[in-house]
Protein backbone atom coordinates (compact mmCIF):
# COMPACT_ATOMS: atom_id res chain seq x y z
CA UNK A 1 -17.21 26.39 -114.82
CA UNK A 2 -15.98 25.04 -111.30
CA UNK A 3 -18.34 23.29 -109.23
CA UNK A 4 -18.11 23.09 -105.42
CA UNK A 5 -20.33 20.17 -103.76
CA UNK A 6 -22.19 22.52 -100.97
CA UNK A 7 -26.15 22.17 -99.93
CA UNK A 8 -28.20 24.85 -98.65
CA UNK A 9 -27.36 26.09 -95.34
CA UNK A 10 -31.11 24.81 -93.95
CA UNK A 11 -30.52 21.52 -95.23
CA UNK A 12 -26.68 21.39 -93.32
CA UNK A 13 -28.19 22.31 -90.35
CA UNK A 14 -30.71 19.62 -90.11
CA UNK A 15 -27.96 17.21 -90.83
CA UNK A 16 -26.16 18.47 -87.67
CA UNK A 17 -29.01 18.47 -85.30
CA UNK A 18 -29.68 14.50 -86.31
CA UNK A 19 -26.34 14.01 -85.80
CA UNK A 20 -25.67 15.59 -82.09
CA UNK A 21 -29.18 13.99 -81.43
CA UNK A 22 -27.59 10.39 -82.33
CA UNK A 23 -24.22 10.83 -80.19
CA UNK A 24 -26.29 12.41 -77.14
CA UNK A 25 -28.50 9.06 -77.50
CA UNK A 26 -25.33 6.59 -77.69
CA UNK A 27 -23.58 8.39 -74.90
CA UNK A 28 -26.86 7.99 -72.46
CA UNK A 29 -27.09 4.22 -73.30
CA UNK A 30 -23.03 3.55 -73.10
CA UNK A 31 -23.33 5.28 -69.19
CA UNK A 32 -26.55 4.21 -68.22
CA UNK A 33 -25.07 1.49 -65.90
CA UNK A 34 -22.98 3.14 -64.46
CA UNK A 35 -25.14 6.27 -63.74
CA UNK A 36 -28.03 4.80 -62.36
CA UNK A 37 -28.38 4.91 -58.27
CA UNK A 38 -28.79 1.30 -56.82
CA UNK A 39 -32.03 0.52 -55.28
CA UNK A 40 -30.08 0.68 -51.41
CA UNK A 41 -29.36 4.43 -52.79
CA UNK A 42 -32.79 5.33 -53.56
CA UNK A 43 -34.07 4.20 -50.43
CA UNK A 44 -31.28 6.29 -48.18
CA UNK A 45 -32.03 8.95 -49.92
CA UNK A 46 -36.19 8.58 -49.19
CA UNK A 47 -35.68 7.36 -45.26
CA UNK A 48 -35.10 10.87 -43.89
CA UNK A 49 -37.96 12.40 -45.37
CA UNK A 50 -40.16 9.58 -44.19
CA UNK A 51 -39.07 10.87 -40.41
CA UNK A 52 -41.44 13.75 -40.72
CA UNK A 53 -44.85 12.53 -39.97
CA UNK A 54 -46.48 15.49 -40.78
CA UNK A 55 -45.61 15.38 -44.58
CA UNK A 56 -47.61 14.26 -46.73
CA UNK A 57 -46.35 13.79 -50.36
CA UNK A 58 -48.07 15.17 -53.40
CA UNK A 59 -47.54 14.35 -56.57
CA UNK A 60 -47.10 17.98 -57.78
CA UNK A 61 -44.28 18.63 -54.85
CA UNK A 62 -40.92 19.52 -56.45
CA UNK A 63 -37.64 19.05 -54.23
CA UNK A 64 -37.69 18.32 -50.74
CA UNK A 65 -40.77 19.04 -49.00
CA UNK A 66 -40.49 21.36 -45.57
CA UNK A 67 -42.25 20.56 -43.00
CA UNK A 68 -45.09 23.29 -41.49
CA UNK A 69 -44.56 24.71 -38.53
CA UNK A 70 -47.05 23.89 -35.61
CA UNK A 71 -47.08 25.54 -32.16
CA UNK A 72 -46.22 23.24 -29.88
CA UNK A 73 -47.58 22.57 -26.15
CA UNK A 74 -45.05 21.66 -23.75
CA UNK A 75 -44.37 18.18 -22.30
CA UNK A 76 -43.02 17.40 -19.01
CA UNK A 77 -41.86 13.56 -19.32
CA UNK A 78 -39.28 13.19 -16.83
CA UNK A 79 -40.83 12.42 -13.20
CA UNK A 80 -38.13 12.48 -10.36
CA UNK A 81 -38.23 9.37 -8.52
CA UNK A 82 -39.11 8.66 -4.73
CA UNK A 83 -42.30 10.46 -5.00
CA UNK A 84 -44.56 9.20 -2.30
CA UNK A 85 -47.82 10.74 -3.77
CA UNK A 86 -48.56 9.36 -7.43
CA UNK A 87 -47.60 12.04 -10.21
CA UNK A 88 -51.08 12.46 -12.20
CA UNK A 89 -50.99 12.44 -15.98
CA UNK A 90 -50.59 16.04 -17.61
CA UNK A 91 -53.56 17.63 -18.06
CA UNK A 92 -54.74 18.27 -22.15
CA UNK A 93 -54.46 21.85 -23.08
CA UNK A 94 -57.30 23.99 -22.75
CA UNK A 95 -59.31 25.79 -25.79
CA UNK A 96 -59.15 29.41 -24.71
CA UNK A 97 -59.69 31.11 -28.39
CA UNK A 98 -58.12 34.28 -29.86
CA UNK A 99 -59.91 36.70 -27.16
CA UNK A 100 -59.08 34.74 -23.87
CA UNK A 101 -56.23 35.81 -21.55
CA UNK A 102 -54.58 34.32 -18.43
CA UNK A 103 -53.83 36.16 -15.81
CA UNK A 104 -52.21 35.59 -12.51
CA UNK A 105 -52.30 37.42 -8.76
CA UNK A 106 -50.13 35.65 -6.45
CA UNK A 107 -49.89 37.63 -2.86
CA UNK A 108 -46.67 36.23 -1.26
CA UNK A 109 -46.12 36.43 2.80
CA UNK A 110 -43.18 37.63 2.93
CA UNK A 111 -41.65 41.00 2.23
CA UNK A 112 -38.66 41.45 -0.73
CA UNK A 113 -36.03 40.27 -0.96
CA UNK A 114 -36.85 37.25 1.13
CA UNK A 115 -39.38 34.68 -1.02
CA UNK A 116 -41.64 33.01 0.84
CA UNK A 117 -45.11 30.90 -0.10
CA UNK A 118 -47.86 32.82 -2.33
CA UNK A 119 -50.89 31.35 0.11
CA UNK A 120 -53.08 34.05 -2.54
CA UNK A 121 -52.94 32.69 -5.99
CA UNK A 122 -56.31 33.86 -8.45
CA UNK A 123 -56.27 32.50 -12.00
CA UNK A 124 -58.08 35.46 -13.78
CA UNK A 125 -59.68 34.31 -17.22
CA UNK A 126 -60.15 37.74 -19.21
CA UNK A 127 -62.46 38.21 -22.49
CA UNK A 128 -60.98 40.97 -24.09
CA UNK A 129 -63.50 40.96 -27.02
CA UNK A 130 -66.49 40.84 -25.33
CA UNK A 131 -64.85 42.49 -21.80
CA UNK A 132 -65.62 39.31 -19.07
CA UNK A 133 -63.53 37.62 -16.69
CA UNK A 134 -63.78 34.85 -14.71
CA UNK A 135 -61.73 34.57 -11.03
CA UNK A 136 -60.86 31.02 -9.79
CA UNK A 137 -59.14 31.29 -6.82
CA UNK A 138 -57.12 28.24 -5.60
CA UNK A 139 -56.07 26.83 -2.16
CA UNK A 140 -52.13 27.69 -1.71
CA UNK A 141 -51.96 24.07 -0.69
CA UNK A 142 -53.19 22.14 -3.34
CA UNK A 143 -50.68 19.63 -3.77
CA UNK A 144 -49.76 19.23 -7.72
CA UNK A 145 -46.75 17.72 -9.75
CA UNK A 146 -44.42 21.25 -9.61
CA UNK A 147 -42.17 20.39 -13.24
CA UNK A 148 -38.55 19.10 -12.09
CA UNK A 149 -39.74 18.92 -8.37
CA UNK A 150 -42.44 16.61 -7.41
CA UNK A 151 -45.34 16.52 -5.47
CA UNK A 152 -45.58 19.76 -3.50
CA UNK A 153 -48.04 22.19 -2.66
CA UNK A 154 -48.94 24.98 -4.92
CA UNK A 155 -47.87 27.87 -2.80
CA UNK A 156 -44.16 26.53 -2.79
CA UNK A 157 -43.78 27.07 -6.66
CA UNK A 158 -42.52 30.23 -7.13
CA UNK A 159 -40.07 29.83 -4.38
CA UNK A 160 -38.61 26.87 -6.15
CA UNK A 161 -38.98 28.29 -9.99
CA UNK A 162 -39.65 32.04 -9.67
CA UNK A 163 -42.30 33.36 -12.92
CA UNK A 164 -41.02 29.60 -15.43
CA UNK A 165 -41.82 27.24 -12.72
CA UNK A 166 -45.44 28.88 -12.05
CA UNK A 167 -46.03 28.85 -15.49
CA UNK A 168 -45.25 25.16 -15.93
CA UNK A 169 -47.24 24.16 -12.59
CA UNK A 170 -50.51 25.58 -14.61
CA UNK A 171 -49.46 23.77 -17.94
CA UNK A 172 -49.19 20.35 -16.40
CA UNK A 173 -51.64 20.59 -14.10
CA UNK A 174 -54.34 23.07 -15.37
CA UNK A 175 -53.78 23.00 -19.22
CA UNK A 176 -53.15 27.01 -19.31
CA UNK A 177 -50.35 28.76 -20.07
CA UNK A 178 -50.71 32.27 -18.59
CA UNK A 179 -50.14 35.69 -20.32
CA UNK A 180 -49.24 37.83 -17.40
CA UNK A 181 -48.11 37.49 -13.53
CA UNK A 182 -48.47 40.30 -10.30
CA UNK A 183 -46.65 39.29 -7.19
CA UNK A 184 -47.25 41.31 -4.47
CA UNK A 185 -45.48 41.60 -1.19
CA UNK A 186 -47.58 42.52 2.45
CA UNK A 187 -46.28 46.10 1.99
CA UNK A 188 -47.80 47.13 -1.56
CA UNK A 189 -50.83 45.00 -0.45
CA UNK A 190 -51.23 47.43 2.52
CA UNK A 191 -50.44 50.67 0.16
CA UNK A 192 -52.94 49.90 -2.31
CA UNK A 193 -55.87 49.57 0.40
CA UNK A 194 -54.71 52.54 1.73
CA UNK A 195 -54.76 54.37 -1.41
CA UNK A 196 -57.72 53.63 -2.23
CA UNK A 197 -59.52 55.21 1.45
CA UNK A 198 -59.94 51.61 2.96
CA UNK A 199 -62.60 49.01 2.65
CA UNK A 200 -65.46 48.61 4.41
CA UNK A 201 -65.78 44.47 4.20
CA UNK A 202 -68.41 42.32 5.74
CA UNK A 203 -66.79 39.93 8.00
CA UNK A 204 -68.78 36.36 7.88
CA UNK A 205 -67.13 34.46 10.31
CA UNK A 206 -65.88 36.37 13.71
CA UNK A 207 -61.88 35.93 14.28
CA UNK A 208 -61.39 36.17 18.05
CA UNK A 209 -57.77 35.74 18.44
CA UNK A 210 -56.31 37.83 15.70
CA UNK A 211 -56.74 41.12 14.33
CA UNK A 212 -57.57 42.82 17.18
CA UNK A 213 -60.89 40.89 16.94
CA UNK A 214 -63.45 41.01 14.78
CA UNK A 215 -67.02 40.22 15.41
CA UNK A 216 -69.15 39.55 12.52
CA UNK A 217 -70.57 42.36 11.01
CA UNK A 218 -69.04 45.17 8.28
CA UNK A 219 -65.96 46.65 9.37
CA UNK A 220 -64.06 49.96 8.08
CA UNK A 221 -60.18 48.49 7.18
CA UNK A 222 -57.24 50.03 6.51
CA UNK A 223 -54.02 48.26 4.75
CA UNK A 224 -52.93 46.36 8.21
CA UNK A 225 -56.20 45.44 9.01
CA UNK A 226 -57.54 43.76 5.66
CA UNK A 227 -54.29 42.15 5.76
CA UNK A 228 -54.23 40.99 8.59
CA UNK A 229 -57.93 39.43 7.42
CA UNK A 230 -56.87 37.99 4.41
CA UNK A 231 -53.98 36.30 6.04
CA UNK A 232 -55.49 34.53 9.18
CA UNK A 233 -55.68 31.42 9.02
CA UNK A 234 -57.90 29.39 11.44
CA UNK A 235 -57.55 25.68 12.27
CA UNK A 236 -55.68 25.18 9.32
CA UNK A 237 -58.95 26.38 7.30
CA UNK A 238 -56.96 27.07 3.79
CA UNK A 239 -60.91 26.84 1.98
CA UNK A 240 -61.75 29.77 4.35
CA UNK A 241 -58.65 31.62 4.04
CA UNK A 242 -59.09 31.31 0.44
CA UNK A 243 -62.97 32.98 0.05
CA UNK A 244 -61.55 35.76 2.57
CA UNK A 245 -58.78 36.84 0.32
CA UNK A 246 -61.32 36.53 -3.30
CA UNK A 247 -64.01 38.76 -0.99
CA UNK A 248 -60.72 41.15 -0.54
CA UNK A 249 -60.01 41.29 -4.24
CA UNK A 250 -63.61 42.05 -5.54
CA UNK A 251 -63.84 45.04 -3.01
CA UNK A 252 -60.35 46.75 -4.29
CA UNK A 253 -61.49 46.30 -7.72
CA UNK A 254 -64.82 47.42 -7.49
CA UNK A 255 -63.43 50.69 -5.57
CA UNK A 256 -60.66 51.12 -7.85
CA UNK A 257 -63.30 51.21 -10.76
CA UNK A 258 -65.09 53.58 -9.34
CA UNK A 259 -65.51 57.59 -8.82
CA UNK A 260 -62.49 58.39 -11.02
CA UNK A 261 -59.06 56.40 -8.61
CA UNK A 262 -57.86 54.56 -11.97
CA UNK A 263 -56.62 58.36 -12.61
CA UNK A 264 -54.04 57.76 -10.07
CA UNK A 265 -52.90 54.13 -11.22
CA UNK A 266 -49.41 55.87 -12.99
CA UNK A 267 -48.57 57.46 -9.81
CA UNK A 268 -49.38 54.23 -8.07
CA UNK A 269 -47.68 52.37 -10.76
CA UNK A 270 -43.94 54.68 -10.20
CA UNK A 271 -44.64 53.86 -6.62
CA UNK A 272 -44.72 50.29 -6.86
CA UNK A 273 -42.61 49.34 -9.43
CA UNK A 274 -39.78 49.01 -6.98
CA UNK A 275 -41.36 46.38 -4.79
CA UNK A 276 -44.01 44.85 -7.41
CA UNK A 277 -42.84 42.12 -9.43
CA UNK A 278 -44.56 41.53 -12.79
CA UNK A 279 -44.60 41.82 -16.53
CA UNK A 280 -47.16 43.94 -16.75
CA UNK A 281 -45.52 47.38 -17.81
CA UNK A 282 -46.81 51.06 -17.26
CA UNK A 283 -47.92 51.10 -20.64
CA UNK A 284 -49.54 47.75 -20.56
CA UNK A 285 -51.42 48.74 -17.57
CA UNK A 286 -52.69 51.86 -18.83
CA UNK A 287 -53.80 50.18 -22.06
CA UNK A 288 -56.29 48.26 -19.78
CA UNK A 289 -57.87 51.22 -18.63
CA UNK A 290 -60.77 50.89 -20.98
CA UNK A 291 -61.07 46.70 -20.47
CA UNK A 292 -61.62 47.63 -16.97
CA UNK A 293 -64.28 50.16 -16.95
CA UNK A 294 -66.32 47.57 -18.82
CA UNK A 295 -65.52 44.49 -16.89
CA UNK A 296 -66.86 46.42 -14.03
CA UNK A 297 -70.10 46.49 -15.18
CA UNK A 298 -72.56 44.41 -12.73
CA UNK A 299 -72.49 40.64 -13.84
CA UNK A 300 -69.56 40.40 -15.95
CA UNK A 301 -67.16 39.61 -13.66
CA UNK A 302 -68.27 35.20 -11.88
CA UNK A 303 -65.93 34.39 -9.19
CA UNK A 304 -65.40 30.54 -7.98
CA UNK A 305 -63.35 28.55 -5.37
CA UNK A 306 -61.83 25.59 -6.03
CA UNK A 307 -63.70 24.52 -2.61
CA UNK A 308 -64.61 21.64 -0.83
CA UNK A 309 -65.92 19.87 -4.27
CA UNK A 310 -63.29 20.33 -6.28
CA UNK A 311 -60.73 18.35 -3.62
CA UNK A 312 -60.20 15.87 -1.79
CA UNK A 313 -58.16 16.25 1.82
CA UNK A 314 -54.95 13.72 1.46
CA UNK A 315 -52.35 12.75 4.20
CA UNK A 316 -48.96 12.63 2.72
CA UNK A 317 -48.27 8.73 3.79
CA UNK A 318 -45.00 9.29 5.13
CA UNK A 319 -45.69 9.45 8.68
CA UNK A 320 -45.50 12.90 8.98
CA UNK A 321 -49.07 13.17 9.31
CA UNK A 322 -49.46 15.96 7.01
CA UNK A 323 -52.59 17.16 5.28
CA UNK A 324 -52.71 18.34 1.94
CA UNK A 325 -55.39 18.74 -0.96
CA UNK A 326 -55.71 17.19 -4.26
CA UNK A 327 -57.32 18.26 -7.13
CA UNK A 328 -60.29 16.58 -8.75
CA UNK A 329 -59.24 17.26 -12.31
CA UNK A 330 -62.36 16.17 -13.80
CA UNK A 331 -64.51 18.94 -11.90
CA UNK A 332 -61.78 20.91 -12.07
CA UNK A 333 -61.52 20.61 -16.12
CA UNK A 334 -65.48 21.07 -16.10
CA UNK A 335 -65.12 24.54 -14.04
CA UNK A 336 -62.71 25.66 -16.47
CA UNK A 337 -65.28 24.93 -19.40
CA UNK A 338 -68.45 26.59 -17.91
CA UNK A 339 -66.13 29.82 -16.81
CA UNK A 340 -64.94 29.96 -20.80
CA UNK A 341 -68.26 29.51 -22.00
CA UNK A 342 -69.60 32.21 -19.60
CA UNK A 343 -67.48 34.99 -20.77
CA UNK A 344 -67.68 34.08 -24.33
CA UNK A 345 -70.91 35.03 -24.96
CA UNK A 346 -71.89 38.78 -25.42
CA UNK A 347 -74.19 41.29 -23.57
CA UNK A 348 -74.46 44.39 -23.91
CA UNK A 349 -73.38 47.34 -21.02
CA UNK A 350 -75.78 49.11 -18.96
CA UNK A 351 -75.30 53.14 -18.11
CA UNK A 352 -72.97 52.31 -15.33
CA UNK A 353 -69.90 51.96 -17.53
CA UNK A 354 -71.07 55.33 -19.22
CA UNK A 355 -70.94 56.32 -15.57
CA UNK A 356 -67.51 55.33 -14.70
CA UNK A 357 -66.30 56.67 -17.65
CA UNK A 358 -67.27 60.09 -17.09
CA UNK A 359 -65.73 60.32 -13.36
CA UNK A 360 -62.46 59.00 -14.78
CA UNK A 361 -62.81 61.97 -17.72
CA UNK A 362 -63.24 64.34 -14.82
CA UNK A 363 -60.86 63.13 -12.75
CA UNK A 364 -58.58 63.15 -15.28
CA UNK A 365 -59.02 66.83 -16.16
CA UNK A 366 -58.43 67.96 -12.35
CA UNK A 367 -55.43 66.26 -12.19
CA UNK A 368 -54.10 67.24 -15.64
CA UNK A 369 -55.54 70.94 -13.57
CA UNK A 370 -53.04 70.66 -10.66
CA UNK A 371 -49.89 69.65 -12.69
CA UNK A 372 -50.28 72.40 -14.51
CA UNK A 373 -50.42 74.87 -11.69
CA UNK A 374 -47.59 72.97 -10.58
CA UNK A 375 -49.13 70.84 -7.66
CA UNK A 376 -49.63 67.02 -7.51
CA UNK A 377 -52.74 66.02 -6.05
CA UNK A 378 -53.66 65.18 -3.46
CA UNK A 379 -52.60 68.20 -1.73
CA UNK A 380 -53.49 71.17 0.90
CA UNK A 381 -53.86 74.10 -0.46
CA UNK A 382 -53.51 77.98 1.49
CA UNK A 383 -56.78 79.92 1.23
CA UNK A 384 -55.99 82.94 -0.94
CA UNK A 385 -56.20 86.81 0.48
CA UNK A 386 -59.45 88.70 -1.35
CA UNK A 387 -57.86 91.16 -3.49
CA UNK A 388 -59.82 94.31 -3.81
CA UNK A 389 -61.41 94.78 -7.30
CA UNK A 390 -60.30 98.16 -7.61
CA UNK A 391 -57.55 100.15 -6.23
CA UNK A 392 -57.85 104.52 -5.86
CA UNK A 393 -54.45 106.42 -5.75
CA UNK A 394 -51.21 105.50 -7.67
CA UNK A 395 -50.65 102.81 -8.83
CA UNK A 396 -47.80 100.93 -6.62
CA UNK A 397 -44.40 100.02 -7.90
CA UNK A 398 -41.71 97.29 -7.52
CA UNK A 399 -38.72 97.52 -5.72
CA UNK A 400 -35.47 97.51 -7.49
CA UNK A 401 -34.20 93.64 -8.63
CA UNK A 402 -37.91 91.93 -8.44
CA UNK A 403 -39.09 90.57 -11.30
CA UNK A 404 -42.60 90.93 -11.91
CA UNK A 405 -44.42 87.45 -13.32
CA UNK A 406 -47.31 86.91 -14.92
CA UNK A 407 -49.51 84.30 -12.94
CA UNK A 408 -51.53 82.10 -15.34
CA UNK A 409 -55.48 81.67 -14.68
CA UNK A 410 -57.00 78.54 -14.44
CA UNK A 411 -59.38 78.28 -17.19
CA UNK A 412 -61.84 75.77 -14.68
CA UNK A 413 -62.92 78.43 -11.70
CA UNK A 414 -62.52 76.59 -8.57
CA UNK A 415 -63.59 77.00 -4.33
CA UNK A 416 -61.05 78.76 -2.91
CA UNK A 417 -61.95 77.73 0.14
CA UNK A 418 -62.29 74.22 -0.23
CA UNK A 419 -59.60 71.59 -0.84
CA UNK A 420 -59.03 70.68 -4.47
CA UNK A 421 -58.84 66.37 -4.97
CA UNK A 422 -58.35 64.77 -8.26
CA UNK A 423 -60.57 62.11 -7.38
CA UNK A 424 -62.56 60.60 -5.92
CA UNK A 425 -65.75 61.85 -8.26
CA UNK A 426 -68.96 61.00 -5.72
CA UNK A 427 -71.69 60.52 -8.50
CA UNK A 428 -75.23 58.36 -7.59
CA UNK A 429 -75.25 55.27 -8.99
CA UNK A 430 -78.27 54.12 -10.42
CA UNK A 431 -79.77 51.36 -9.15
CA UNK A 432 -80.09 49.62 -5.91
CA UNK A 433 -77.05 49.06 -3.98
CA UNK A 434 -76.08 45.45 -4.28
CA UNK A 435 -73.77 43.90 -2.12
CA UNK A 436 -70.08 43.07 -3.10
CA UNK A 437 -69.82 39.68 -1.06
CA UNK A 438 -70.74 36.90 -1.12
């Protein structure tokens, strides 16, 4: 019998495995030194990933680490040179939270397309959570560090930077970046007090030679007038100039507020849009709606003035003898904490806002009313003829070619005789009457 030298196929595959284990060893030693990166390798390879200082290496990382993303705050580190006022160091940013939003109303004084100086310029700190806001209105002639152009006053930013340069100017110098920004011109200044019936403002301080005169006392204005009042500006009095125009802003939006007028704010809006520069759109302004009948609730709304203690009068020292005011950032910084502290802390809302909201609802419904008759409001209407209840005899007919339509009814019965307005809603308010100002 033949016999063929062969060994179990588990036993021949063992051998191979050793085998391919034993050359796979040899070749790793034979290349070894040639394989292995030099130590000047190694550390090229580490030095980028020590340029990122905010990794930190773990031992569990595997590849290349990525760095986390981190909002940044901006930095303004170039200073142009022959500035004759020292540049202050950039203010820190402020903590606002998650609920805090900036806004900003500049009034400029001059009419589009023509920029001129925003001498009204209100930093408005809005809780949206717990529905406060703080007002801080500042002297158009505070001179700050305006990014890229020096020491200049305030008021001058926008007509050097537009919206960017505005926003940088209360980085570097305030530590807040604002959300949104309303520019208004003289004209849609005027149209709004108009709109709104006028204000009825309690002058302080008589102006003589302006205005037509005004003697101290409460005065009934119209859109010229409380412009003319806001604007005035005596014996170069910016601090005064500056309460006038913050006593101006509480009256429109505590009569806006009220007796139902925010129903009209998308007609006003359509109106506006034209001459009204901001990026606050219809639909953003509308979604406020709410924010603001609960804001206007008594006390939840504090209102400063970066006065006579918050700067310091300065003349410019190139012979020019020009006056200017500079900030005190430390009081100024400490103003901005009280204001954030004030409107972060909840209270609850008295019946007013319950009030509000019902003259808004039934404003609302009368206007919704006239569009569908096919009016706008506000507008005249004819007294209708009685028609008799009854008729005797036959019954008249049409002449040829007319159409006979059916005229909807109203499903709200209203005075024919008297003059249908969306709004205002006169309701009592409860309460005593407290005044507006100061």
């Amino acid at each position: 019998m033949e016999k063929h030298c062969t060994l179990p196929i588990e036993k021949r595959r063992c051998i191979w495995l050793v085998l391919s284990l034993l050359l796979s060893f040899s070749l790793v030693l034979g290349c070894a030194p040639k394989g292995r990166p030099s130590q000047s390798n190694e550390a090229a390879q580490v030095e980028p990933l020590l340029a990122w200082p905010t990794i930190t290496p773990t031992p569990t990382s595997v590849g290349t680490p990525t760095p986390t993303q981190t909002p940044t705050w901006p930095a303004f580190l170039s200073i142009p040179a022959g500035q004759v006022t020292q540049v202050p160091e950039q203010v820190k940013q402020v903590d606002l939270g998650e609920d805090v939003e900036i806004w900003v109303l500049l009034g400029t004084d001059k009419e589009a397309p023509y920029v001129g100086l925003t001498n009204a310029f209100h930093l408005v700190l809005v809780n949206t959570r717990f529905a406060k806001a703080s007002v801080i209105s500042i002297p158009g002639n505070l001179f700050v560090y305006l990014p890229g152009q020096g020491m200049k006053r305030l008021n001058s930013a926008y007509a050097l930077g537009g919206f960017n340069l505005i926003r940088d100017t209360l980085v570097y110098n305030f530590g807040l970046q604002p959300d949104r920004i309303v520019l208004s011109h003289p004209t849609e200044f005027k149209w709004l007090v108009d709109d709104l019936g006028g204000l009825e403002v309690s002058v302080l301080t008589p102006i003589r030679d302006d205005c037509a005169g005004l003697p101290a006392g409460t005065h009934n204005m119209d859109g010229a007038k409380a412009y003319c009042y806001v604007a005035y500006l005596s014996e170069k009095d910016e601090i005064d100039r500056v309460r006038r125009g913050q006593q101006i802003l509480q009256l429109l939006f505590n009569k806006l507020v009220r007796n139902g007028r925010m129903a009209a704010l998308p007609m006003m809006y359509v109106s506006y849009q034209n001459k009204l520069e901001t990026d606050f759109s219809l639909v953003d302004v509308l979604s406020k709606v709410p924010l603001a009948l609960r804001v206007s609730d008594p006390g939840r709304v504090n209102f400063h003035v970066l006065g006579w203690d918050f700067v310091t009068e300065w003349e410019l020292p190139d012979n020019s003898q020009t006056k200017v005011l500079l900030p005190k950032a430390d009081l100024i910084a400490g103003l901005l904490s009280d204001s954030l502290k004030t409107i972060s802390q909840p209270s609850p809302l008295t019946e007013l806002v319950l009030t509000h909201e019902a003259q808004l609802t039934a404003a609302v419904g009368l206007t919704q009313t006239a569009q569908s008759l096919g009016t706008l409001p506000p507008v005249q209407r004819l007294t209708p003829t009685a028609m008799p209840t009854s008729t005797s005899g036959p019954t008249p007919t049409l002449p040829p070619n007319v159409t006979q339509t059916a005229i909807p009814t109203p499903t709200t019965v209203l005075n024919p005789t008297a003059t249908q307005v969306p709004y205002p809603i006169e309701t009592p308010t409860p309460g005593p009457t407290s005044t507006p100002y100061p």
